[in-house]
PDB file of N, CA and C in Angstrom:
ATOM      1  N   UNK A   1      90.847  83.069 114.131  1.00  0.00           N
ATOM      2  CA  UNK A   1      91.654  83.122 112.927  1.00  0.00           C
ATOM      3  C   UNK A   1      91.068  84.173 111.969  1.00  0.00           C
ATOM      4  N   UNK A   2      91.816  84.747 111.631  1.00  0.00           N
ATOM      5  CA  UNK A   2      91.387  86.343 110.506  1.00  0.00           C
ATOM      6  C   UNK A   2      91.202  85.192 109.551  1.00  0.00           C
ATOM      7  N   UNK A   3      90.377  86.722 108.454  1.00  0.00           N
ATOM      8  CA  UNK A   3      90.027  85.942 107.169  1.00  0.00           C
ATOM      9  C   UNK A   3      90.775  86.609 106.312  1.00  0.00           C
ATOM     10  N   UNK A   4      91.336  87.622 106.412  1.00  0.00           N
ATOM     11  CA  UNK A   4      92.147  88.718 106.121  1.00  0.00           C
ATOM     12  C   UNK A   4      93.729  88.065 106.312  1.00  0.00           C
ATOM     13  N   UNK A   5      93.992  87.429 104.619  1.00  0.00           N
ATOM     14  CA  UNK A   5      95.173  86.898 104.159  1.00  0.00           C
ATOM     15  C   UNK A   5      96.482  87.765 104.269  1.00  0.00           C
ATOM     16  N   UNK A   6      97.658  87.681 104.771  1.00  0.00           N
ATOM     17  CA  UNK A   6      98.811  88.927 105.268  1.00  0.00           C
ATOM     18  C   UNK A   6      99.500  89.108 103.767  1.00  0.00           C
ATOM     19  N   UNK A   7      99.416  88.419 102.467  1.00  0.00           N
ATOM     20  CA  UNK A   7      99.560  89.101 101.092  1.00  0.00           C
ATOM     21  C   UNK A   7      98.632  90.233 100.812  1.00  0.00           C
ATOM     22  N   UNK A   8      97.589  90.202 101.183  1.00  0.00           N
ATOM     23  CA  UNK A   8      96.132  91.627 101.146  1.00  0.00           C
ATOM     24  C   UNK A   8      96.477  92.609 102.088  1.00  0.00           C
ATOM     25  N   UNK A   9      97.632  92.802 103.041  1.00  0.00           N
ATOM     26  CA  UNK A   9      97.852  93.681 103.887  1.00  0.00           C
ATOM     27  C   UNK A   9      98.775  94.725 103.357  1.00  0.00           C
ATOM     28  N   UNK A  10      98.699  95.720 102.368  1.00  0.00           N
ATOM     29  CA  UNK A  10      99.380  96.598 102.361  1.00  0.00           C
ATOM     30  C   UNK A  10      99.935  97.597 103.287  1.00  0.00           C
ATOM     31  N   UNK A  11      99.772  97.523 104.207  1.00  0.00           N
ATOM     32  CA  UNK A  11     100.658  98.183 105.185  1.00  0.00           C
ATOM     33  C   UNK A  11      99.766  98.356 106.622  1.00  0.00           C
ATOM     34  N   UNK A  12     100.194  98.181 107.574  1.00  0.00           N
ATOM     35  CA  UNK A  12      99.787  98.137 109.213  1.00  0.00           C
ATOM     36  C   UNK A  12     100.925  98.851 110.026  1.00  0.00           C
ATOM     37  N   UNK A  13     100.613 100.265 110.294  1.00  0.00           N
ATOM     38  CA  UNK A  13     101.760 100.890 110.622  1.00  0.00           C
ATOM     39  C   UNK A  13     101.145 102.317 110.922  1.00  0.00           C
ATOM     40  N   UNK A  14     102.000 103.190 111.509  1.00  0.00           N
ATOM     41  CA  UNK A  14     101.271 104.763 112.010  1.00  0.00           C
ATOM     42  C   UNK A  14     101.599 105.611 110.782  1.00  0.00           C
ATOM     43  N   UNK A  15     100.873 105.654 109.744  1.00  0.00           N
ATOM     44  CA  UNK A  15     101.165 106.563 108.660  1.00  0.00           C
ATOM     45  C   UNK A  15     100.167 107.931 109.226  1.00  0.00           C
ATOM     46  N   UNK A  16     100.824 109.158 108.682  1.00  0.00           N
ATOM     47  CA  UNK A  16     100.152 110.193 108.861  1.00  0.00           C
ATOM     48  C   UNK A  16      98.618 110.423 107.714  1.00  0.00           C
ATOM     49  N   UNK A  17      99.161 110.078 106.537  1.00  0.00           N
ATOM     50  CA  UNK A  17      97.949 110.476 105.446  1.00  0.00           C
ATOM     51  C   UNK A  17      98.143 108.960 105.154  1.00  0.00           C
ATOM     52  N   UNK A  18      96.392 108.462 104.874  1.00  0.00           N
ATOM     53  CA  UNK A  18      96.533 107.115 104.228  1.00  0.00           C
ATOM     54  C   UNK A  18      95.261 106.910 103.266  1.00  0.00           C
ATOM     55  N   UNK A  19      95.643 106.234 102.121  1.00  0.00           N
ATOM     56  CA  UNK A  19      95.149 107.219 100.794  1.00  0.00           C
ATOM     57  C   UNK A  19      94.415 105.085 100.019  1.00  0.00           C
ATOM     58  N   UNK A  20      93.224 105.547  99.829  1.00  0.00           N
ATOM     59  CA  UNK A  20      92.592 104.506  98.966  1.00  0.00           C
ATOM     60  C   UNK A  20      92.123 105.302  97.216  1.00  0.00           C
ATOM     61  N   UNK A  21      93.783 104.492  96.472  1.00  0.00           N
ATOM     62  CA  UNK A  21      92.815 105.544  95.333  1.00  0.00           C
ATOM     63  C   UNK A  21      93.332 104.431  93.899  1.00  0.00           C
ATOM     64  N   UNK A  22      92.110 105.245  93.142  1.00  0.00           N
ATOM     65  CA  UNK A  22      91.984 103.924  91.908  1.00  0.00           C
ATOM     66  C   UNK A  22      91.606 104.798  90.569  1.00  0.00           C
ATOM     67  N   UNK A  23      92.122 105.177  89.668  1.00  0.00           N
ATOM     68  CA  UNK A  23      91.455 105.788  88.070  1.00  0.00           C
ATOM     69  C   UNK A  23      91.061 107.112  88.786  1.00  0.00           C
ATOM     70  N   UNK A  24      91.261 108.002  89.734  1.00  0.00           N
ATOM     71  CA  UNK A  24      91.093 109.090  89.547  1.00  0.00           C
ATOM     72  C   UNK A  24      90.216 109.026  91.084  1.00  0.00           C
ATOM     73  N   UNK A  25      89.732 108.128  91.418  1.00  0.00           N
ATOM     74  CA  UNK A  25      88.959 108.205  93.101  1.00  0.00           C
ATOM     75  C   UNK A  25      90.185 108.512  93.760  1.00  0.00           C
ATOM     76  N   UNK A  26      89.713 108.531  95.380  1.00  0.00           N
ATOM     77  CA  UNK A  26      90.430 108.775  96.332  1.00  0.00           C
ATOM     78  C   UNK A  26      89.622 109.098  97.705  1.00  0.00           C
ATOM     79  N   UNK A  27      90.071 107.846  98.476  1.00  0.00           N
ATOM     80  CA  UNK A  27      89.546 108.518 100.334  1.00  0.00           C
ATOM     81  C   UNK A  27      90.833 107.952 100.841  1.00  0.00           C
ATOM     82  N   UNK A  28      91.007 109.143 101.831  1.00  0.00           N
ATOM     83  CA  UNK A  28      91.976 109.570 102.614  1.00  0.00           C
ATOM     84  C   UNK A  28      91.632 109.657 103.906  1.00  0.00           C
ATOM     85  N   UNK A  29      92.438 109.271 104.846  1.00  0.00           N
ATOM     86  CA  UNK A  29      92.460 109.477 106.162  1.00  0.00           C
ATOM     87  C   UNK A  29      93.749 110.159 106.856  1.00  0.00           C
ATOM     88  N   UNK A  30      93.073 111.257 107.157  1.00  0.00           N
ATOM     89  CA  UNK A  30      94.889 112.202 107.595  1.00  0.00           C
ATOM     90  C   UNK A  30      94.587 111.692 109.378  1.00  0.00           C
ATOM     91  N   UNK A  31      95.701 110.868 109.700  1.00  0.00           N
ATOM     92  CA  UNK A  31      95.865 110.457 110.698  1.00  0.00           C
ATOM     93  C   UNK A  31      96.596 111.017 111.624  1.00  0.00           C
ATOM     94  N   UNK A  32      95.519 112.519 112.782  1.00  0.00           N
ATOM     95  CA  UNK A  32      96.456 113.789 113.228  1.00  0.00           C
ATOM     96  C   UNK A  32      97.111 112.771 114.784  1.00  0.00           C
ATOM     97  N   UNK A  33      95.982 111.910 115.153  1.00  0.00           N
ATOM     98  CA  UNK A  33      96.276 111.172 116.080  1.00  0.00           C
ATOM     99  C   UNK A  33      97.505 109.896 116.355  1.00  0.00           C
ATOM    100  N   UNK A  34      98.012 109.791 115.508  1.00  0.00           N
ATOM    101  CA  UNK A  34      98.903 108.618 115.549  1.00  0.00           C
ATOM    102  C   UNK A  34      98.609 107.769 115.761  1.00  0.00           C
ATOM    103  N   UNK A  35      97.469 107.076 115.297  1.00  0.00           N
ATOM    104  CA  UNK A  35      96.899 105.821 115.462  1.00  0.00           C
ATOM    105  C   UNK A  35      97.484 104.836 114.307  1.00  0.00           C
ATOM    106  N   UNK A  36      97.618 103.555 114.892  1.00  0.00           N
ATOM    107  CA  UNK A  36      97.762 102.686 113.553  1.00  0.00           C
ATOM    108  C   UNK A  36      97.178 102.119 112.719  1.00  0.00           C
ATOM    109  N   UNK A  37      97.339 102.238 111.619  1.00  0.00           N
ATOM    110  CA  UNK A  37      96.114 101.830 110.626  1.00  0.00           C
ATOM    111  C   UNK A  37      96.450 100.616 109.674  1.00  0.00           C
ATOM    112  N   UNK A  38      95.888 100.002 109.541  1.00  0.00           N
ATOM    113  CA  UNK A  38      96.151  98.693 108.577  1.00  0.00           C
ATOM    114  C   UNK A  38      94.837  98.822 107.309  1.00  0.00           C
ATOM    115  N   UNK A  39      95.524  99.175 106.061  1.00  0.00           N
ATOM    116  CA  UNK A  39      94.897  99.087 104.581  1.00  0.00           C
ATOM    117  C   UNK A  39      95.320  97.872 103.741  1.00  0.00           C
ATOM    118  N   UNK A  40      94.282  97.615 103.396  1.00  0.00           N
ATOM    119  CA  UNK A  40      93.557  96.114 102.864  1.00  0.00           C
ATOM    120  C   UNK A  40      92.984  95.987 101.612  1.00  0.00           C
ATOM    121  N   UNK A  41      93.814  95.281 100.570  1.00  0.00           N
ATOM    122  CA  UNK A  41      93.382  95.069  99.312  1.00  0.00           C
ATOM    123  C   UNK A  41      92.244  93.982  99.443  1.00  0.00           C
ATOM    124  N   UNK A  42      90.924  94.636  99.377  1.00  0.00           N
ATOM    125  CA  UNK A  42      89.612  93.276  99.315  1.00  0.00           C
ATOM    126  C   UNK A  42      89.356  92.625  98.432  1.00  0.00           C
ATOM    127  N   UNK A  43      89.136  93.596  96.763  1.00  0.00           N
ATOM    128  CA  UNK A  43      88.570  92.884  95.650  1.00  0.00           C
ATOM    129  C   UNK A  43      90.050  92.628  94.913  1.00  0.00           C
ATOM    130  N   UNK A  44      89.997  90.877  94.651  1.00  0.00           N
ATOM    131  CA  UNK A  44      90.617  89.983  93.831  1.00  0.00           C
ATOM    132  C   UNK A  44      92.031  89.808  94.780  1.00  0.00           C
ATOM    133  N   UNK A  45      91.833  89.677  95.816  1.00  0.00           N
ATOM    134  CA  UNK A  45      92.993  89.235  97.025  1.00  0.00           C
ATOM    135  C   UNK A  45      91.866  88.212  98.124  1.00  0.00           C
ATOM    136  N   UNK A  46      90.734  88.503  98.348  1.00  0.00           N
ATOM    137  CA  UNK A  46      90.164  88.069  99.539  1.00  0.00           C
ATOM    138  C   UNK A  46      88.929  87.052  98.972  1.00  0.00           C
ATOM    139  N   UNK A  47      89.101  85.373  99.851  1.00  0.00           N
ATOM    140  CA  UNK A  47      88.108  84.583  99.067  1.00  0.00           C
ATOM    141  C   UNK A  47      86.745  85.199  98.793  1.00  0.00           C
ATOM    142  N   UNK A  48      86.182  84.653  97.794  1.00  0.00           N
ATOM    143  CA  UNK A  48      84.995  84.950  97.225  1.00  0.00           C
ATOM    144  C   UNK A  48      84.604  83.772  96.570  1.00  0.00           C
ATOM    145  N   UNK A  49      83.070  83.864  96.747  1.00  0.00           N
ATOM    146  CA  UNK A  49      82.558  83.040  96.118  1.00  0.00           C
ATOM    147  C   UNK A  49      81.726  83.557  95.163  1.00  0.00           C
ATOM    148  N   UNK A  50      81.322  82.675  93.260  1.00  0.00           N
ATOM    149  CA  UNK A  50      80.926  83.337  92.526  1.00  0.00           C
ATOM    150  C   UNK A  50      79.815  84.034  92.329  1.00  0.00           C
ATOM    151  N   UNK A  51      79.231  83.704  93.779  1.00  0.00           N
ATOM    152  CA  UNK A  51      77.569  84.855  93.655  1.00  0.00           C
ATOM    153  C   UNK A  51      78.186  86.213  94.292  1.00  0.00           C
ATOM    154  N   UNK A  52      79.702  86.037  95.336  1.00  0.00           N
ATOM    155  CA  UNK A  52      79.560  87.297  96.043  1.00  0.00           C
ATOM    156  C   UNK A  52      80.323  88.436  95.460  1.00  0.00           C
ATOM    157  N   UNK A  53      80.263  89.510  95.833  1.00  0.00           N
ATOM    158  CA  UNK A  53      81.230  90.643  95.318  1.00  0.00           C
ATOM    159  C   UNK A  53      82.139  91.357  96.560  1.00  0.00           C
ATOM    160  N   UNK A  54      82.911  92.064  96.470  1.00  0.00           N
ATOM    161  CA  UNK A  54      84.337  92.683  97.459  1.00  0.00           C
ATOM    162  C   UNK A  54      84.031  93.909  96.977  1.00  0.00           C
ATOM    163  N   UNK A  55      84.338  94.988  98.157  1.00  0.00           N
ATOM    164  CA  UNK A  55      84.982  96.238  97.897  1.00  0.00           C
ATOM    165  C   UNK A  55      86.195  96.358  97.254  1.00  0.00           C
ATOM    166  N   UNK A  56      86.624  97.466  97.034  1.00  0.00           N
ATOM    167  CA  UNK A  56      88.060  97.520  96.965  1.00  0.00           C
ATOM    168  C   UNK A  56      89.156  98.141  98.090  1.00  0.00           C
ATOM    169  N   UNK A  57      88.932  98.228  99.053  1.00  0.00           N
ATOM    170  CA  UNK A  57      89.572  98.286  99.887  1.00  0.00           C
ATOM    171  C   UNK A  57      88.909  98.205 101.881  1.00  0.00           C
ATOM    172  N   UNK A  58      89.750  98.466 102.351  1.00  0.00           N
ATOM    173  CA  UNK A  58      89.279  98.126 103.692  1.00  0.00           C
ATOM    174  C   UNK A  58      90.408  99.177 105.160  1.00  0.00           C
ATOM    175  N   UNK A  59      90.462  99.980 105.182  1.00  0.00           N
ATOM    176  CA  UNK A  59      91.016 100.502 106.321  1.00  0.00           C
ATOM    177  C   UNK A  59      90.665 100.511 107.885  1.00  0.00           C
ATOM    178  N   UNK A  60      91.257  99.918 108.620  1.00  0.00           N
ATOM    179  CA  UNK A  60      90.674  99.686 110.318  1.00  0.00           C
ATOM    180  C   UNK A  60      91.691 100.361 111.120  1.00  0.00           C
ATOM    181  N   UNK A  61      91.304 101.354 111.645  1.00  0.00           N
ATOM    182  CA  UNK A  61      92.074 101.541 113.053  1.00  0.00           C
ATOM    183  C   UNK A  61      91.912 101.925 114.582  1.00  0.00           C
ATOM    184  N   UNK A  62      92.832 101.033 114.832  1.00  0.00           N
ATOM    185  CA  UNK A  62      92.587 100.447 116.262  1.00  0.00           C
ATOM    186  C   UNK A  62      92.542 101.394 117.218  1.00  0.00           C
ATOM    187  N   UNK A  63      91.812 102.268 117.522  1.00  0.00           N
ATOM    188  CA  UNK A  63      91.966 103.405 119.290  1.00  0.00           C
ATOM    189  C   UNK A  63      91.500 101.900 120.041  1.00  0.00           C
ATOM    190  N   UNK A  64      92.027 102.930 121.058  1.00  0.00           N
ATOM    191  CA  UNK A  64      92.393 101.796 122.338  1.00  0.00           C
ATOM    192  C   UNK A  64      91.178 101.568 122.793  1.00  0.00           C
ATOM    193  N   UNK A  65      89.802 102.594 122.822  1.00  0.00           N
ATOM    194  CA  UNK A  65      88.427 102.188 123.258  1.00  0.00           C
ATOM    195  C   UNK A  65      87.252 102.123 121.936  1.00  0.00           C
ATOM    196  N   UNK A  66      87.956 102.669 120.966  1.00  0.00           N
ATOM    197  CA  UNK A  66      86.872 102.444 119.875  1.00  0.00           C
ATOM    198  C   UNK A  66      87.382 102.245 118.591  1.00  0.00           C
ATOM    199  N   UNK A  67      87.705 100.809 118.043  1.00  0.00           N
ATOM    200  CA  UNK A  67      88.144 100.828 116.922  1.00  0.00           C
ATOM    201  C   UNK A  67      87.446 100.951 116.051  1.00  0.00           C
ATOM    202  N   UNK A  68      87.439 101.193 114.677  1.00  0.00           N
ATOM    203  CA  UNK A  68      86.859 101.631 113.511  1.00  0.00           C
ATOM    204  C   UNK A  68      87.281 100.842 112.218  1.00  0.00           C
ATOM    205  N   UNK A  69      86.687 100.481 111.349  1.00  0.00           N
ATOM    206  CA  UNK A  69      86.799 100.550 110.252  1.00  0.00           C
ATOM    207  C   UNK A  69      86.229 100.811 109.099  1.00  0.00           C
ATOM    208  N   UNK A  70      86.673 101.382 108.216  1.00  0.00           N
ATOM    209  CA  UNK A  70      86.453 102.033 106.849  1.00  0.00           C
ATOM    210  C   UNK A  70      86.618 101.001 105.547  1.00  0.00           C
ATOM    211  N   UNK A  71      84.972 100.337 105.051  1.00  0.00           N
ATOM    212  CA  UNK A  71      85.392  99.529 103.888  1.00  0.00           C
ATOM    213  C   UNK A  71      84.456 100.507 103.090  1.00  0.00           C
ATOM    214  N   UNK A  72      85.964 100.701 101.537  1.00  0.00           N
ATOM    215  CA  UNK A  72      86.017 101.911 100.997  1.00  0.00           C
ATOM    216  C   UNK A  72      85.545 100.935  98.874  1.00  0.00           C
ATOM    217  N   UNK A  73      84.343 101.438  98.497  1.00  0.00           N
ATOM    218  CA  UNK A  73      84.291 101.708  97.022  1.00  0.00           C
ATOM    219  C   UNK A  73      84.626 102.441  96.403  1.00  0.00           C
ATOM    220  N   UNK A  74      85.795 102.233  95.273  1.00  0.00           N
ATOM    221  CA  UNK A  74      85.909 103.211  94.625  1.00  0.00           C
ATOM    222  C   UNK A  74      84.993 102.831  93.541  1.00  0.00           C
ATOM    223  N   UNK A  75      83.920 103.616  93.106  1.00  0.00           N
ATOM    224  CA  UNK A  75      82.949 103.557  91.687  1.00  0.00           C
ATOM    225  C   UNK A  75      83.155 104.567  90.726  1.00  0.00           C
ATOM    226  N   UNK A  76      82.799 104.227  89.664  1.00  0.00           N
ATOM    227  CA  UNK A  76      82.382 105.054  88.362  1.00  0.00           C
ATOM    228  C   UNK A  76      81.197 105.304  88.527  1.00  0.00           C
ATOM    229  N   UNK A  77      80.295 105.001  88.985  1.00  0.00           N
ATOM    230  CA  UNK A  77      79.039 105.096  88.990  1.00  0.00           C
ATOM    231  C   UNK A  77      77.339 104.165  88.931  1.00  0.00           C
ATOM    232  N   UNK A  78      77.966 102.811  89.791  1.00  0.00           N
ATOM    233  CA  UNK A  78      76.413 101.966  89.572  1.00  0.00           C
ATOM    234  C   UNK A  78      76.485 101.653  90.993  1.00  0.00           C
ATOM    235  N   UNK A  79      75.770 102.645  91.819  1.00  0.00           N
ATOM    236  CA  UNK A  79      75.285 102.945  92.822  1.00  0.00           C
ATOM    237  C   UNK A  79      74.986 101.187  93.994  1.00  0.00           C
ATOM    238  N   UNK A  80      74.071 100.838  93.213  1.00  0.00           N
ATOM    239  CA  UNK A  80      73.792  99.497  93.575  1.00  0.00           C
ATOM    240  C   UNK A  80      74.594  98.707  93.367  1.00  0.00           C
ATOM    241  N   UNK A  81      75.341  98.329  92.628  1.00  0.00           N
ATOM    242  CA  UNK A  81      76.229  97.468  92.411  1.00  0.00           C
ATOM    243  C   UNK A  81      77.201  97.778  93.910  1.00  0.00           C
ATOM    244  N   UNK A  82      78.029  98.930  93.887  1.00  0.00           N
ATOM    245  CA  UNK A  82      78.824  99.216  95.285  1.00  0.00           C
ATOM    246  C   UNK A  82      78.067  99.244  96.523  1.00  0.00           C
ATOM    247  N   UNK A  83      77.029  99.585  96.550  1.00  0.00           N
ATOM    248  CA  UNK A  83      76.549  98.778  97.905  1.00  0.00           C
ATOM    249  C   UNK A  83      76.300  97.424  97.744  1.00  0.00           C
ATOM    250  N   UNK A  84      76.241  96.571  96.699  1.00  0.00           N
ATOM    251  CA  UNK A  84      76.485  94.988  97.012  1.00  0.00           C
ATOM    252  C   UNK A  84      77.851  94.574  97.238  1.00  0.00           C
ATOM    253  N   UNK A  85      78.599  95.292  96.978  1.00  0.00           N
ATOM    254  CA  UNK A  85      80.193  95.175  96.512  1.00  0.00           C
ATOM    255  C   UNK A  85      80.542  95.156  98.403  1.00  0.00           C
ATOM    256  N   UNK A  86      80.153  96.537  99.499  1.00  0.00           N
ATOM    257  CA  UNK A  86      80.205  96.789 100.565  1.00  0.00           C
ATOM    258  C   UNK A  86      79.061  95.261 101.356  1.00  0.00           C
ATOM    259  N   UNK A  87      78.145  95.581 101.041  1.00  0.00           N
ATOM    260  CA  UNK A  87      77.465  94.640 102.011  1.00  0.00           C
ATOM    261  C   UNK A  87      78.186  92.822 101.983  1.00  0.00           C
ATOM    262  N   UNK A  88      78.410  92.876 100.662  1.00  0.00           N
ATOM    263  CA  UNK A  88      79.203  91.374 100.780  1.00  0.00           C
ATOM    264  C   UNK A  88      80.209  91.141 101.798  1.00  0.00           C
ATOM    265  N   UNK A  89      81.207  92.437 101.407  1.00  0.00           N
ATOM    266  CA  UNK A  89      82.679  92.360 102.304  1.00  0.00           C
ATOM    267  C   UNK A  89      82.647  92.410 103.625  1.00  0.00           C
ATOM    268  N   UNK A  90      81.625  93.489 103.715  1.00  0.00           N
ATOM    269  CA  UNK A  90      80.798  93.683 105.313  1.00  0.00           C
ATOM    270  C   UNK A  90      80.402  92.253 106.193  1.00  0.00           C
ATOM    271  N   UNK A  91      79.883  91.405 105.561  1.00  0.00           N
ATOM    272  CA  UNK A  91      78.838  90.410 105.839  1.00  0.00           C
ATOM    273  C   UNK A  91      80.251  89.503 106.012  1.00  0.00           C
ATOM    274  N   UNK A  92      81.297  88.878 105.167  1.00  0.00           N
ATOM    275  CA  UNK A  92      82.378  88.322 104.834  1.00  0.00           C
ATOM    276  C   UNK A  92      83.124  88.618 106.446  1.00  0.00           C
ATOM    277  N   UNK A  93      83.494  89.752 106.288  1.00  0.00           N
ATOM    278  CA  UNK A  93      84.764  90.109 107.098  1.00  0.00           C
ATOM    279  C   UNK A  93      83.887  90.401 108.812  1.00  0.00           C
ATOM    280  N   UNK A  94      82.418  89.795 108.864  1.00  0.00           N
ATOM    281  CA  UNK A  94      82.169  90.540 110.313  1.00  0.00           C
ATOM    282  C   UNK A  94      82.293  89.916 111.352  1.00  0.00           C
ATOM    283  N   UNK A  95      82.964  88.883 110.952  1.00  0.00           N
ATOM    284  CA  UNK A  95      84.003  88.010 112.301  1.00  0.00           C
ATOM    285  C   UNK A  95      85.721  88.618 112.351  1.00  0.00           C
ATOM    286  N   UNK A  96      85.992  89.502 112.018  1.00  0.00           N
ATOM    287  CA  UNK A  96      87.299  90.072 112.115  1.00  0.00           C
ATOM    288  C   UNK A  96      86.963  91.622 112.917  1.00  0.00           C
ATOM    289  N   UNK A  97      85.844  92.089 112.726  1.00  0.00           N
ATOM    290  CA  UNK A  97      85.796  92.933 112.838  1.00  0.00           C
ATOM    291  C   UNK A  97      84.373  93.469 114.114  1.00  0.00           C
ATOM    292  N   UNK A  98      83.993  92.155 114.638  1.00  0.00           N
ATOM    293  CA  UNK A  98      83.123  92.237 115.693  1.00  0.00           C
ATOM    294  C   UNK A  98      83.053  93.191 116.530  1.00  0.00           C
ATOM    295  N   UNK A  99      83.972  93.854 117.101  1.00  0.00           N
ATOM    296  CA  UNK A  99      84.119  94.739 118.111  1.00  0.00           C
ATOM    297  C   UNK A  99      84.309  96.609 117.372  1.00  0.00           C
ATOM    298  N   UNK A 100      84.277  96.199 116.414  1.00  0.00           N
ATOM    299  CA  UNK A 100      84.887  97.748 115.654  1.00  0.00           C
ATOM    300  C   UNK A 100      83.676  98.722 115.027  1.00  0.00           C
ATOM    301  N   UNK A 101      83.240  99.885 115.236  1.00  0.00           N
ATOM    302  CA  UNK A 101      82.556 100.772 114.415  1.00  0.00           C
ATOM    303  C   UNK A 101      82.779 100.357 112.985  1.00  0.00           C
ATOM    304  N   UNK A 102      81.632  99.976 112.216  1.00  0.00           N
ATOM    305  CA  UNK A 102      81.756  99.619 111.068  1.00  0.00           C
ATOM    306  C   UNK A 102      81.166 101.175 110.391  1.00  0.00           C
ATOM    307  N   UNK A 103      81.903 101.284 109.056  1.00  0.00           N
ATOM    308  CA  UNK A 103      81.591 102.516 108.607  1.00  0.00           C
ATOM    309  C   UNK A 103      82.207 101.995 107.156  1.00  0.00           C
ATOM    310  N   UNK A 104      80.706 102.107 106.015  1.00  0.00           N
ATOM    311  CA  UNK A 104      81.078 102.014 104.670  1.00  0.00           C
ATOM    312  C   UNK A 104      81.588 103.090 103.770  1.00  0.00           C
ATOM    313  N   UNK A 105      82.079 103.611 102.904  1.00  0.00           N
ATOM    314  CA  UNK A 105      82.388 104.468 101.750  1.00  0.00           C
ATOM    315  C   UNK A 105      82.179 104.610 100.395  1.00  0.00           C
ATOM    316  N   UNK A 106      81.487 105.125  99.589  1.00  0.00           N
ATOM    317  CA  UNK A 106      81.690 105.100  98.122  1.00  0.00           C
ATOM    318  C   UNK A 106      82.028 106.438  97.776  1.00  0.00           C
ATOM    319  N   UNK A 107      83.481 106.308  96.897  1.00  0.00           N
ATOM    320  CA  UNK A 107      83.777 107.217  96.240  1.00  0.00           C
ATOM    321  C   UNK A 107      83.190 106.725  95.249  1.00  0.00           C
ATOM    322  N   UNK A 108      82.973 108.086  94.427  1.00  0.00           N
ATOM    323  CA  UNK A 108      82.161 108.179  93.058  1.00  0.00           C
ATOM    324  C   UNK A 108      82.687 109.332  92.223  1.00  0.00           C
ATOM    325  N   UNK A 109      82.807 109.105  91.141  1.00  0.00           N
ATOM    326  CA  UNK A 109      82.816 109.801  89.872  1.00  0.00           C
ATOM    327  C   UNK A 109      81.722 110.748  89.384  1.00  0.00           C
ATOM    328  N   UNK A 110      81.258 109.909  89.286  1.00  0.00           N
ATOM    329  CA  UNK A 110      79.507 110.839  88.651  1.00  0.00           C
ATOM    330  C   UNK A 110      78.289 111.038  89.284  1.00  0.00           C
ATOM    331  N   UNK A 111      77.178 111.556  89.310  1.00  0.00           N
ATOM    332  CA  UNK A 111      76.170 111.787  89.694  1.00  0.00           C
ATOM    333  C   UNK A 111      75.295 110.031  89.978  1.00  0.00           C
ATOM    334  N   UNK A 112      74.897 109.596  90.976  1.00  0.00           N
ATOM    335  CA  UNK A 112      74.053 109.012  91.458  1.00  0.00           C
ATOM    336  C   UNK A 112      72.925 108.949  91.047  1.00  0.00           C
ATOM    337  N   UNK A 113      71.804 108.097  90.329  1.00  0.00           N
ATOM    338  CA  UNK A 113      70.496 108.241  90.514  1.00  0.00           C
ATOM    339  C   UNK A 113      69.707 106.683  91.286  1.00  0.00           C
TER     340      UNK A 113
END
């Protein structure tokens, strides 16, 4: 049984460009292959409990020998905070996603320290 509620599924389908964007971020996946991709609203759609934190999004797609997914931060800038934000959702969702190349993201705004 997914943990991944089908109201959090914004779309599961062969889009060519598929776009995670929030206040001015943005990651994109130009999809030359025709693969299908399913994008996933994480933070304030997907249970949580009050110690844990969510990304804000989640993109997976399925090739037939190596699926992938992309859980994507969009930040302003507190470095640590979005890798707790990723490792939660990571840790959360890694019974949905057992078999898949896991691969995190932070878009960012500003300089990192």
């Amino acid at each position: 049984m997914s943990l991944i509620l089908k109201k959090c599924v914004e779309y599961d389908e062969v889009r060519k460009i598929c776009v995670a964007e929030d206040k001015g971020k943005k990651f994109e996946i130009v999809n030359r292959s025709g693969f299908q991709i399913k994008k996933v609203i994480v933070d304030g759609c997907l249970k949580q409990s009050k110690n844990e934190k969510r990304c804000d999004f989640l993109m997976s797609i399925d090739k037939i020998n190596n699926p992938v997914v992309y859980f994507i931060e969009l930040k302003g800038g507190d470095l640590i905070k979005a890798v707790e934000q990723l490792n939660d959702s990571i840790t959360y969702l890694k019974s949905d996603f057992s078999n898949y190349v896991i691969h995190a993201r932070i878009i960012g705004t500003r300089d990192y320290k």
